[in-house]
Protein backbone atom coordinates (compact mmCIF):
# COMPACT_ATOMS: atom_id res chain seq x y z
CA UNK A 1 14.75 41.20 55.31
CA UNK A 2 16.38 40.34 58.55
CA UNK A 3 16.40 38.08 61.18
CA UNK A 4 16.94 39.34 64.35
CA UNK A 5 18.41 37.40 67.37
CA UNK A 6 17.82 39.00 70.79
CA UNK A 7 21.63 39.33 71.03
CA UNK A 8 24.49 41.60 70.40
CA UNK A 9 26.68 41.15 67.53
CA UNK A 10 29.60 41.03 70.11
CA UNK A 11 28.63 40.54 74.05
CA UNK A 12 28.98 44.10 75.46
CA UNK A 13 30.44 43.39 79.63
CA UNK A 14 31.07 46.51 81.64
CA UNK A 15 33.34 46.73 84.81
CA UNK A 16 31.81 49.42 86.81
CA UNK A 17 29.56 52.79 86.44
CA UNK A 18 31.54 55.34 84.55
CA UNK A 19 29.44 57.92 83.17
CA UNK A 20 32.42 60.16 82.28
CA UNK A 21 33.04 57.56 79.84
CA UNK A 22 29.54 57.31 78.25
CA UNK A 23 29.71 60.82 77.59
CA UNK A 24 32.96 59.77 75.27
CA UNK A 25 31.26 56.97 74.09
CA UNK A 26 28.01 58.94 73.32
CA UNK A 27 30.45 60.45 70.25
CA UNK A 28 30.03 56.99 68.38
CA UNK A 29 25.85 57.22 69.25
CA UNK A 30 25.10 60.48 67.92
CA UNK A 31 28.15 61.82 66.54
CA UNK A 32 28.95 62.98 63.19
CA UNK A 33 31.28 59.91 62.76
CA UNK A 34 29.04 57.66 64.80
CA UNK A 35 27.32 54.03 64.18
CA UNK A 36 23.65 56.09 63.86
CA UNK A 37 25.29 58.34 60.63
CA UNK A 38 26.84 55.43 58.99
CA UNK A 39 24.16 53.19 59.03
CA UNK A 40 22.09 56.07 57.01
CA UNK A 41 24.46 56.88 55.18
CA UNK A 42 25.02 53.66 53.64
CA UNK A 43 20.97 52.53 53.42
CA UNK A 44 20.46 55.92 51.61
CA UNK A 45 23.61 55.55 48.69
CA UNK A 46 22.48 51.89 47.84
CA UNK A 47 19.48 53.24 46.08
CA UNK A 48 21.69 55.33 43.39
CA UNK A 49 24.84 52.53 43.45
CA UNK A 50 25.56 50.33 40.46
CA UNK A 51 24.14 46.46 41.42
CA UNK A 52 27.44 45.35 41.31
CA UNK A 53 28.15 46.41 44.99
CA UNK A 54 24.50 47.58 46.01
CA UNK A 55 24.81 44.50 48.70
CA UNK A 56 27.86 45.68 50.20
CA UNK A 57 25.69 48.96 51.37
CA UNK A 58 23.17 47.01 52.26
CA UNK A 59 25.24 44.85 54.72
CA UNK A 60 27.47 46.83 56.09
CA UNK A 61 24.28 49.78 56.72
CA UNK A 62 22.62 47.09 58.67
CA UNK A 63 25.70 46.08 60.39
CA UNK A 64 26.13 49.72 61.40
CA UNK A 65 22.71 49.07 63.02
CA UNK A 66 24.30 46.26 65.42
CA UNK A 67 27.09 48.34 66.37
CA UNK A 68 24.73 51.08 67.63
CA UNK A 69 23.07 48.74 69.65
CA UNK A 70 26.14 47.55 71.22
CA UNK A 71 27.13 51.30 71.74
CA UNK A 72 23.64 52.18 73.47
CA UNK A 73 23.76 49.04 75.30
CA UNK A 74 27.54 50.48 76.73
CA UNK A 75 26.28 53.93 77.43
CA UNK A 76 23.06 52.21 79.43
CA UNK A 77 25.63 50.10 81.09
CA UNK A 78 28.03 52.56 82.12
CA UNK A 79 25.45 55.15 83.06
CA UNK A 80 22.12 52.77 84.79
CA UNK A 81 23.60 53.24 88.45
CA UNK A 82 24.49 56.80 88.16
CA UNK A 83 23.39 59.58 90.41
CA UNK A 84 22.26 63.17 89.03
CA UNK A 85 25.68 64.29 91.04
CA UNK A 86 27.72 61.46 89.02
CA UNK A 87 25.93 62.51 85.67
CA UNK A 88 26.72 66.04 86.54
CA UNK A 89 30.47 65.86 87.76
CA UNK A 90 30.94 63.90 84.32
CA UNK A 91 29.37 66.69 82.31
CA UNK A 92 26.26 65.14 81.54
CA UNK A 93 24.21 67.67 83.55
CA UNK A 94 22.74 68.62 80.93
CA UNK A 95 21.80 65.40 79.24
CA UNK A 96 20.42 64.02 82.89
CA UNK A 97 17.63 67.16 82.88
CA UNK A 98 16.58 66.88 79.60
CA UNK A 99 16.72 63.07 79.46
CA UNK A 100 17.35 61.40 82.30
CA UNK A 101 19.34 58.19 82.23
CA UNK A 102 17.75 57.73 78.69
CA UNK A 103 20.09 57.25 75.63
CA UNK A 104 19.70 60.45 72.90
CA UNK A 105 21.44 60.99 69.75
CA UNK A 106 23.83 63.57 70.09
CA UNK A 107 27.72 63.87 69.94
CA UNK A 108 30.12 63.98 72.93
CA UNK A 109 29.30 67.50 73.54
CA UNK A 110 25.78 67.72 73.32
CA UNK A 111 25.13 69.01 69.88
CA UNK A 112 21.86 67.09 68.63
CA UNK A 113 22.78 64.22 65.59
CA UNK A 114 21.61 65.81 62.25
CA UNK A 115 21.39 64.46 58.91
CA UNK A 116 23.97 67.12 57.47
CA UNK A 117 26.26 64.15 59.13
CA UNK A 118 25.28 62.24 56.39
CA UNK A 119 26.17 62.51 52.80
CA UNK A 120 25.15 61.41 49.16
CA UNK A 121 26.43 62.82 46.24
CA UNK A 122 25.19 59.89 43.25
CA UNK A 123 28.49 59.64 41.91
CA UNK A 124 29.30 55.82 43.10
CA UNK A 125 32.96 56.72 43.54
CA UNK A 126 32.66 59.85 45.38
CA UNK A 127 30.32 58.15 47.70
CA UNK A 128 32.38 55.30 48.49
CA UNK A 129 35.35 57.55 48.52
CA UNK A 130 32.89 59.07 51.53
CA UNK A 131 32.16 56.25 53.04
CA UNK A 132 35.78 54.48 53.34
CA UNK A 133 36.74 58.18 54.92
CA UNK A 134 33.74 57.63 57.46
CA UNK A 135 34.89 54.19 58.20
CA UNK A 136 38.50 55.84 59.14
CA UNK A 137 37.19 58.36 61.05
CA UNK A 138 34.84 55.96 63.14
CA UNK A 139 38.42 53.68 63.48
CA UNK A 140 40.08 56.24 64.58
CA UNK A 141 37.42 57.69 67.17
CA UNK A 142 37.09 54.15 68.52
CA UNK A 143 41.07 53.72 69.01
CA UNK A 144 40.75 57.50 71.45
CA UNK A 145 38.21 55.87 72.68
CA UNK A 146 40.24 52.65 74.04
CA UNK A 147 42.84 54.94 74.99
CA UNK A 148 40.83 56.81 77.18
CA UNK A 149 39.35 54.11 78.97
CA UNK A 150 40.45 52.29 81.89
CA UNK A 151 37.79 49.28 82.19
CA UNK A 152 39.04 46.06 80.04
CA UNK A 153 35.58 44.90 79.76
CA UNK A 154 35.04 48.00 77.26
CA UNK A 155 37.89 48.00 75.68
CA UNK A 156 37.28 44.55 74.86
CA UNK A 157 33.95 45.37 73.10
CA UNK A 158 35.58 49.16 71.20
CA UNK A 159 38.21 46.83 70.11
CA UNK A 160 35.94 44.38 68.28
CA UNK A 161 34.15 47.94 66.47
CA UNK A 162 37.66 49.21 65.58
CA UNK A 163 38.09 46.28 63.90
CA UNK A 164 34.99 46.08 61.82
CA UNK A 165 35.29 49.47 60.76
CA UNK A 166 39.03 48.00 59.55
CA UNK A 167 36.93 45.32 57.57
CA UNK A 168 34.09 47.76 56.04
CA UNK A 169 36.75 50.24 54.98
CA UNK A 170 38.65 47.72 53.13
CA UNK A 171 35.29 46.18 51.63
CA UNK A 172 34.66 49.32 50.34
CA UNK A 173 38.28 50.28 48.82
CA UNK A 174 37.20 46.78 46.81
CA UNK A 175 34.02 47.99 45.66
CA UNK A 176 35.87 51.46 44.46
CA UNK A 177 38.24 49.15 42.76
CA UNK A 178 35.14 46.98 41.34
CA UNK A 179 33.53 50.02 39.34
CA UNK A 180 36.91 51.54 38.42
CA UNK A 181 37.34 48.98 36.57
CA UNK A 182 33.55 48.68 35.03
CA UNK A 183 34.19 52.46 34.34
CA UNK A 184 37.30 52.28 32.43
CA UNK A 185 36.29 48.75 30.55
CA UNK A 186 36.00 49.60 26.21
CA UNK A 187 32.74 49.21 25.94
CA UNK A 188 31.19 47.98 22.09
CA UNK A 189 27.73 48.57 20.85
């Protein structure tokens, strides 16, 4: 099904250790609008969505995959070189005693990723209706994100995800727009 190059989708450079930023950045890891959610979300709809845009779920879920690797290869980044007093003073106390310097999926605050972040109703519409909300959210999570950060090198790399989650929203305003229109063609027997 894949073919899998041992690189990033988009190379992931980091200035210096920041761990107060990977604990933003962990938001897009583990968060309810995060890269992780997304990519299930989208895998698990294709299974109940007309043929006509099952590949678009497909692609973009496994794209959603990439992402999360480039976001787990910034948190690693930002966080490799940190002390337990660095982890600490950027409020990932916490995270550092359960976890180390290991990557988990939760949300900026701690709270564990569950799958009630994820949603499937059956209805095609309502679940791309979902899913181009998701892909807004995520946008506009990754633009607080920029704005927050100070290190060019990361911005660089949240700029290139803001701007796929651009693309996959509008991909999947098309597909709405697709099965619209299969919906309201006359159909004859």
């Amino acid at each position: 099904m894949w073919v899998y190059e041992k690189k990033l989708q988009y190379p992931v450079k980091v200035s210096k250790c920041n761990p107060m930023l990977a604990k933003f950045l962990i938001e897009q890891y583990g968060g309810a609008d995060g890269e992780l959610a997304a990519a299930l979300r989208y895998l698990n709809q294709r299974y109940s969505i007309p043929d006509k845009v099952v590949g678009l779920l497909t692609d973009i879920g496994t794209e959603e995959f990439a992402h999360l690797e480039m976001i787990a290869t910034m948190v690693y980044k930002l966080t490799k070189d940190a002390t337990p007093d660095e982890m600490r003073e950027a409020g990932l106390g916490d995270h550092y005693a359960n976890h180390d310097n290991a990557l988990f999926y939760h949300n900026a605050a701690g709270v564990p990723w569950t799958a009630t972040y994820i949603q499937a109703k059956g209805d095609p519409i309502a679940d791309l209706y979902e899913d181009i909300a998701a892909e807004e959210k995520a946008r506009a999570t990754y633009q607080w994100l920029i704005n927050m950060s100070d290190d060019p090198d990361i911005n660089d790399g949240l700029s290139f995800l803001r701007e796929r989650e651009v693309v996959h929203s509008q991909r999947f305003r098309e597909a709405v727009e697709i099965l619209k229109e299969e919906r309201d063609r006359k159909k004859i027997f």
